[in-house]
Each structure stands twice: as structure tokens, then as C-alpha cells.
Protein backbone atom coordinates (compact mmCIF):
# COMPACT_ATOMS: atom_id res chain seq x y z
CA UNK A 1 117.67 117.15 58.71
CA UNK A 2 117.39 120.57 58.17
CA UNK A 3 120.46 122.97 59.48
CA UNK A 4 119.13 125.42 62.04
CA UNK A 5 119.92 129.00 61.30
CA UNK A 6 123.06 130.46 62.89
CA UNK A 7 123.08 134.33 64.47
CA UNK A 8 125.93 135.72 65.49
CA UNK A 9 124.52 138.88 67.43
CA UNK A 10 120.76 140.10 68.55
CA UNK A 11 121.68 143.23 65.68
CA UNK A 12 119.58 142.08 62.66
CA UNK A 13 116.30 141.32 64.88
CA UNK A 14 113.69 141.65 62.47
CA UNK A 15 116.07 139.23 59.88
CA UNK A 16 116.61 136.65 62.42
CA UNK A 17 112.75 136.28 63.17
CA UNK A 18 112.54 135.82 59.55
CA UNK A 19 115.15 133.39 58.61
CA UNK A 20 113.42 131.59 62.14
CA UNK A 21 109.86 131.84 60.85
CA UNK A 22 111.00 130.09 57.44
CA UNK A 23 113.16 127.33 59.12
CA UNK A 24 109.92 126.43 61.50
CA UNK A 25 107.89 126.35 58.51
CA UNK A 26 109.88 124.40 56.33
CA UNK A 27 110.39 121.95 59.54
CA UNK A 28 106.42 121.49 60.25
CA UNK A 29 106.10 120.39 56.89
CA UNK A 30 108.95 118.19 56.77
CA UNK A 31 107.50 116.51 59.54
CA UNK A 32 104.11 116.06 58.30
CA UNK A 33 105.28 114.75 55.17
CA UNK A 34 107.56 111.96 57.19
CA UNK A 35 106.14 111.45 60.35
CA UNK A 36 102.04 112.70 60.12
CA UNK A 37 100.08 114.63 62.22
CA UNK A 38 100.52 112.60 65.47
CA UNK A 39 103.94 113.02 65.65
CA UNK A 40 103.96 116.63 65.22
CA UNK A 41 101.23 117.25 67.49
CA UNK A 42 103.85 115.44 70.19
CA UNK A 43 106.79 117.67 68.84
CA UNK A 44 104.86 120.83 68.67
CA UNK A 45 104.49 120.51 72.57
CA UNK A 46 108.02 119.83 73.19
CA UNK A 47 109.14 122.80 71.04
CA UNK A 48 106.89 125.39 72.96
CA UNK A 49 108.12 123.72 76.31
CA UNK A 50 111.88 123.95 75.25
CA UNK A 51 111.32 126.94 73.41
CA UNK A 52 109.68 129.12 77.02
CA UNK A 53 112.59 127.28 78.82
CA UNK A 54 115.23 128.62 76.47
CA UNK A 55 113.78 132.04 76.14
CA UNK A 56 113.30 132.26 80.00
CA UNK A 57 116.95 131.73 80.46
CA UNK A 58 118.20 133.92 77.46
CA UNK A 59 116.33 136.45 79.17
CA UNK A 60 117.70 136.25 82.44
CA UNK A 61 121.49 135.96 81.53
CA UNK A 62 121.11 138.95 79.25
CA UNK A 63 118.96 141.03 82.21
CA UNK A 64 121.99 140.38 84.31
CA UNK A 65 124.93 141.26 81.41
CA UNK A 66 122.72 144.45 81.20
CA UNK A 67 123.23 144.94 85.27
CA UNK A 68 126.71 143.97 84.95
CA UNK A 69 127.86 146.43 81.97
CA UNK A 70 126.06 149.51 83.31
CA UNK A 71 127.13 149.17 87.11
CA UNK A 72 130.59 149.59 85.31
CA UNK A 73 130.06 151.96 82.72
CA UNK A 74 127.74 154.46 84.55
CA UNK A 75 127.41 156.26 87.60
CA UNK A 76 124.06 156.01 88.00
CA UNK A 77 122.60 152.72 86.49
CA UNK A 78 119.30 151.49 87.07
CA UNK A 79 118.17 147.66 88.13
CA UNK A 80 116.99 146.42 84.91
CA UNK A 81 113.97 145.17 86.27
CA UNK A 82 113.16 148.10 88.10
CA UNK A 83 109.80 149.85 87.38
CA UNK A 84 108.95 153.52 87.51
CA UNK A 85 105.47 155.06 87.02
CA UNK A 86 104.04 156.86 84.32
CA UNK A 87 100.83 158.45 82.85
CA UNK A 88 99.88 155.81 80.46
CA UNK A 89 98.57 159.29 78.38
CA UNK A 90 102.00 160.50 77.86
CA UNK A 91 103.09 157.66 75.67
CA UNK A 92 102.75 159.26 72.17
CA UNK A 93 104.80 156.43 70.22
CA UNK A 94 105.80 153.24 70.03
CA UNK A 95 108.86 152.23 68.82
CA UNK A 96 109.29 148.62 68.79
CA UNK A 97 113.40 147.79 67.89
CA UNK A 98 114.29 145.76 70.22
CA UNK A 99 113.53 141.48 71.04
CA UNK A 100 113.14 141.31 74.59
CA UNK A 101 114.52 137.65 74.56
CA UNK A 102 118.20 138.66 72.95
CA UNK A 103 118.27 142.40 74.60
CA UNK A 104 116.68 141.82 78.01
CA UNK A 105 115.78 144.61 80.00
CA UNK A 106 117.86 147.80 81.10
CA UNK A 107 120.04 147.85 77.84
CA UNK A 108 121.87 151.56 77.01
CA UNK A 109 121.92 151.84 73.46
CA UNK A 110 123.49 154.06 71.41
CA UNK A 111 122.85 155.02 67.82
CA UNK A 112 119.11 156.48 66.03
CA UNK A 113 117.33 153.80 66.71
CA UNK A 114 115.27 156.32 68.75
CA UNK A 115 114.50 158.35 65.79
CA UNK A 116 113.18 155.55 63.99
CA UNK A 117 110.51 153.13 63.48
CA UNK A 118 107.97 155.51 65.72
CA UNK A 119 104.46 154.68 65.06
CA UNK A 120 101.47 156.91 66.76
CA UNK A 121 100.06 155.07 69.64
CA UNK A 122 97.05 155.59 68.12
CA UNK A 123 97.78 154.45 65.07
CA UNK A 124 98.74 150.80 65.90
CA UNK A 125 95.44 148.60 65.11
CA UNK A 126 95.52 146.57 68.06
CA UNK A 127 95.55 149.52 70.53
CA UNK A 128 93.49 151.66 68.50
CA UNK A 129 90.96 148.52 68.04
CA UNK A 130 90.75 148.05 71.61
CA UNK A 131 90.13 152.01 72.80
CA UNK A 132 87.50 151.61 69.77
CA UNK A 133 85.74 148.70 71.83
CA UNK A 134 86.25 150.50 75.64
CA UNK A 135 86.45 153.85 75.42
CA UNK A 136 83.70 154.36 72.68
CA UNK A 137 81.24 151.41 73.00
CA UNK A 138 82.17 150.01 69.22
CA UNK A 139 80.93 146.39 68.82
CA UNK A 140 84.40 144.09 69.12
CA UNK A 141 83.50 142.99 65.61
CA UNK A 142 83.78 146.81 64.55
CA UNK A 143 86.63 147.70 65.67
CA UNK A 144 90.12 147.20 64.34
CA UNK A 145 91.35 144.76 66.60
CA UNK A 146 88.44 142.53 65.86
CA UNK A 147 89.55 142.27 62.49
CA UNK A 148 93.31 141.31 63.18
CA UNK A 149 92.91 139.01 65.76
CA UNK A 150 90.05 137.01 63.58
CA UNK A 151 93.28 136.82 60.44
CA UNK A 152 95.13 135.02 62.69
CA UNK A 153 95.18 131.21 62.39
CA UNK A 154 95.31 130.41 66.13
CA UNK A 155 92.18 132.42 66.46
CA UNK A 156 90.37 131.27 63.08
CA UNK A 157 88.03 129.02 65.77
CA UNK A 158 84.75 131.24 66.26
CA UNK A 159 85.10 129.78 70.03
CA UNK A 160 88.96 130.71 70.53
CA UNK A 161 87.79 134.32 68.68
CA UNK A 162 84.82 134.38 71.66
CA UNK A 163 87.37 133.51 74.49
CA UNK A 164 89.96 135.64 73.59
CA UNK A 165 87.47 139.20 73.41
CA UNK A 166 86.06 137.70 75.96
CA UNK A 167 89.58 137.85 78.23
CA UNK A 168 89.90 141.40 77.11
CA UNK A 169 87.04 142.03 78.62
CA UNK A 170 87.50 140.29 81.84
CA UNK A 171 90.92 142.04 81.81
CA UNK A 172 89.23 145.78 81.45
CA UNK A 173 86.45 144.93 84.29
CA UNK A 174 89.06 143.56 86.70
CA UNK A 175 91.28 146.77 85.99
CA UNK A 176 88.44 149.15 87.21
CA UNK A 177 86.74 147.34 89.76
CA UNK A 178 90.61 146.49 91.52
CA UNK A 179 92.95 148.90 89.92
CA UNK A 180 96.10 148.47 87.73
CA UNK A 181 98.03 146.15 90.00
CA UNK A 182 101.76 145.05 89.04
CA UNK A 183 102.31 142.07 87.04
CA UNK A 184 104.27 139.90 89.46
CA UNK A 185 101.11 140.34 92.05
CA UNK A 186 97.99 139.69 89.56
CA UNK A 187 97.02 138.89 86.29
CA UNK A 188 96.67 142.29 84.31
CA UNK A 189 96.62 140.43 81.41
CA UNK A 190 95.10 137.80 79.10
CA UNK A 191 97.46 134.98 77.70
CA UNK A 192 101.14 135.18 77.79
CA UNK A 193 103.31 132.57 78.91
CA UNK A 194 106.54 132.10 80.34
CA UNK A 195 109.00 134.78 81.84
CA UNK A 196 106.42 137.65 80.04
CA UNK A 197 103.97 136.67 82.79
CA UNK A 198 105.64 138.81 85.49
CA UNK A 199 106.62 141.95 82.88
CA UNK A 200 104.74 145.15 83.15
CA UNK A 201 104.44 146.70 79.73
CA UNK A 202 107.37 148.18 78.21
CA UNK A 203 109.38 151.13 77.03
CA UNK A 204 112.07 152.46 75.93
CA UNK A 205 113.25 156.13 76.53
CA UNK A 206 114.64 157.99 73.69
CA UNK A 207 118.17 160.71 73.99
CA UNK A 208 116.35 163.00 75.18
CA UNK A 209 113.80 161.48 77.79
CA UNK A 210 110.79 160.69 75.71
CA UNK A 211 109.29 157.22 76.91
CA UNK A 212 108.17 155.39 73.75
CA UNK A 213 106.24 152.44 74.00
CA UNK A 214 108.17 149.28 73.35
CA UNK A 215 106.00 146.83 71.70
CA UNK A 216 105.09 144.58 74.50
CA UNK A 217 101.79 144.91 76.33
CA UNK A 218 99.31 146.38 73.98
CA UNK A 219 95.88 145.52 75.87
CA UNK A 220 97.00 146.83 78.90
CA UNK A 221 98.50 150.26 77.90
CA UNK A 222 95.39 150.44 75.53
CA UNK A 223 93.07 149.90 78.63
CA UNK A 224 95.27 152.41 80.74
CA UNK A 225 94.79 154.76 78.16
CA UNK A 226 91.08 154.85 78.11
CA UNK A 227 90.84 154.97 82.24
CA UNK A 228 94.09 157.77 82.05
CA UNK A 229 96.04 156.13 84.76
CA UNK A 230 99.07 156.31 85.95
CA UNK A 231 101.08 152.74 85.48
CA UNK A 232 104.13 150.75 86.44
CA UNK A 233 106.58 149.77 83.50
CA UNK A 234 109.75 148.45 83.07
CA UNK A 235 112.44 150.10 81.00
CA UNK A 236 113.94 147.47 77.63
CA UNK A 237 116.12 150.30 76.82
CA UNK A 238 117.59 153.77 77.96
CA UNK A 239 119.34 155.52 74.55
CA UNK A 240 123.05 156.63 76.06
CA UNK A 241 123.46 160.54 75.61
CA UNK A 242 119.56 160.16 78.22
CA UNK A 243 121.87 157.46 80.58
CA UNK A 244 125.11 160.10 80.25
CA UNK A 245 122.35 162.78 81.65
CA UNK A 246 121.49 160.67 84.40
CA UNK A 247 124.73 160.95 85.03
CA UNK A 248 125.17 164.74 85.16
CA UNK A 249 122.20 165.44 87.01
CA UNK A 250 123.48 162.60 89.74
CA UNK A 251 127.17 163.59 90.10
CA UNK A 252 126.16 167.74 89.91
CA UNK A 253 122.74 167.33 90.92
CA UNK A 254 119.66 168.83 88.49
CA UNK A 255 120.81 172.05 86.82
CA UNK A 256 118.13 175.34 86.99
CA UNK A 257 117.40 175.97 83.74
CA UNK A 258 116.01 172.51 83.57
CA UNK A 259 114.38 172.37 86.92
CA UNK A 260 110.95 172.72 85.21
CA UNK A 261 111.91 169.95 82.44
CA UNK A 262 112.73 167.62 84.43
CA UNK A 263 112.25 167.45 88.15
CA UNK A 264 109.01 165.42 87.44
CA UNK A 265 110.38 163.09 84.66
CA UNK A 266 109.83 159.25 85.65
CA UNK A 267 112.98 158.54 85.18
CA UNK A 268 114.66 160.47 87.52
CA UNK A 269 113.03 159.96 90.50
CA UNK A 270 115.70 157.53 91.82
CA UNK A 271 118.79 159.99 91.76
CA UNK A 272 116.34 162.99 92.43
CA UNK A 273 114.96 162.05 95.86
């Protein structure tokens, strides 16, 4: 029996998906090695069961800690599943910190993890791959995205590689012949399970108001991008000294000299109207 790895916060993210990734690995093969195939076929789908179950709750308890903490510390906190509505153009960078499972959405977060890990949209493969393949005709097995999906081993099946392009471009058609509708009321996207289903992509908005993509939703912001339309998201985290100027402009209302700045920023619309 092999001691599952103990965390004591959601801090070390990118450790904890590590030390996780080796004790799975080091488990499949135990298995095989005392049990065979059949028997972890039947784990395997208990695991991903569980494992949905468990994240869906995690989720939800830490969605409402998030409610709970801000409604007390702020004057002006924001539902964490809220969504405001932004030019999918105006996302210059992603910045991908924080696990969506162990932070849940509407955190305030203090600290430079704004300043850091900030990747041009444009640079990321799979969103660059996929404006390759819609925006300027590139053959899927051209572009960038082509090439990552067909290195991973779920998709190392020439049919699974077939269906999954193939949903991408089910999921661009559908976009332009109905419009980008909300997560919750349509499928605007390809595979994802669990509580993801009903989240629109999402962000996180830096100290002083930059949105930043998050990390989650890459073929939809990427298809948004090419048709330069103006989408819902949902906010995974506000930095504090941006949620302490939510709080200026509500309690003294939105100061002249940055009228222009602001007035229009999606993230103020609720204490602006």
C-alpha cells in the first residue's frame, strides 16, 4: 500500500500536481504488476468517478469560503460565480497560478503573483495552433496544436486524434452559426467533464485591472479571438490593492482623473451602474 501524499495548503500548486502525478504513476503500476490489466481497467473508472465527485465538491466549498471571506473583508465583493463581459481581443496574457479545484472562483489574492508567470496569448501553442487552423486556413496537421495534442497518449489513436479536431471544429461552426452562448445554457466546448462543464473561460485580474487569462478554456478564447467577440467569463482571482479599488470607487464613487480609465472597465460595471 502506497501512502498517499499529504498537502497542507493549495500554496505549492505546481509541487502538489507533481508529487500527485508520481504517486498515480507509481500506483498504476503497482496494480498491474499485482492485480493485471482487468483490474485496473475496473479501478481506473472508479478513480475518475471519485476523483470528478471529490473535485466537484472541493470546488464548491472553496467557491463559497471565497463568498464568505470577501462579504466580510470588502465592501464591495463580487459573487464568485458571477460573469462579466469582455473583448476576448483584450486578453494579452495568460497567467495560469492558480488550481481551480483548491482556489475556487472569486479568490482576492495578494502578493506578485500577477507579475509573474505571464505568457503572450499568442504565444501558448494550443491557442496559437488553433487561430493557425481558423483564422488562417492552416491544415490541423500544420499547425501547432496539431502537434501537441497528437504527443499526448490519450490521443495517440489516429481515430481519437480525428474526433477530437474534429470537435474543434464542430465547436467553431456552432459558435458562428449560433453565437457565443454561456456555458451553463450550451455546449461551447468539446470534452470536459464534471463541475468545468458549466465554467466560462477564466481570468484573473491583475493590481491594477489587467484581465489575464487564467489557464482554463483555451479553444474557446482561441475561437473568440479569431471572430473578435465580446465574451462572458468568470473571475478565479481579483489581486487585492484592484479589490481595495473597488472599494474606493464604490464607497466615493469613480474619481475624474480616472473617468476615462476606467468607466468602461469590465469589472466595474456592478458598482458603476
Amino acid at each position: 500500500m502506497v501512502d498517499r501524499p499529504k498537502y497542507k495548503n493549495s500554496l505549492g500548486y505546481n509541487t502538489i500536481k507533481d508529487d500527485m502525478i508520481a504517486y498515480y504513476i507509481k500506483r498504476i503500476f503497482q496494480i498491474l504488476e499485482n492485480d493485471g490489466v482487468k483490474a485496473l481497467f475496473s479501478q481506473s473508472k472508479h478513480f475518475i468517478k471519485n476523483k470528478l465527485l471529490i473535485e466537484d465538491i472541493l470546488f464548491t466549498i472553496n467557491c463559497k469560503k471565497n463568498k464568505l471571506i470577501n462579504n466580510f473583508l470588502f465592501d464591495s465583493p463580487v459573487d464568485p460565480r458571477s460573469r462579466i463581459y469582455i473583448e476576448a481581443n483584450n486578453i494579452e496574457y495568460q497567467n495560469p497560478v492558480f488550481s481551480t479545484t483548491y482556489s475556487g472562483l472569486g479568490n482576492v489574492k495578494r502578493g506578485d503573483w500577477d507579475k509573474n508567470n505571464l505568457t503572450p496569448i499568442l504565444s501558448v501553442n494550443k491557442i496559437h495552433g488553433l487561430i493557425q487552423h481558423f483564422k488562417y486556413g492552416e491544415d490541423w496537421e500544420n499547425t501547432h496544436y496539431y502537434k501537441i495534442v497528437k504527443n499526448k497518449t490519450s490521443y495517440n489513436n489516429s481515430n481519437k486524434l480525428k474526433n477530437k479536431l474534429s470537435n474543434c471544429d464542430e465547436l467553431y461552426r456552432n459558435i458562428c452559426e449560433n453565437g457565443y452562448i454561456r456555458a451553463d445554457r450550451a455546449k461551447n466546448t468539446t470534452d470536459r467533464l464534471g463541475y468545468g462543464k458549466d465554467l466560462e473561460i477564466l481570468v484573473n485580474i491583475d493590481r491594477n485591472g489587467t484581465i489575464l487569462h487564467a489557464g482554463r478554456g483555451n479553444h474557446r478564447l482561441a475561437i473568440a479571438i479569431v471572430l473578435d467577440i465580446k465574451i462572458p467569463v468568470q473571475v478565479l482571482a481579483r489581486h487585492k490593492k484592484w479589490q481595495e479599488l473597488r472599494d474606493k470607487i464604490y464607497n466615493n464613487e469613480l474619481s475624474e482623473e480616472r473617468e476615462t480609465e476606467l468607466r468602461n472597465h469590465p469589472d466595474l460595471q456592478d458598482i458603476l451602474e
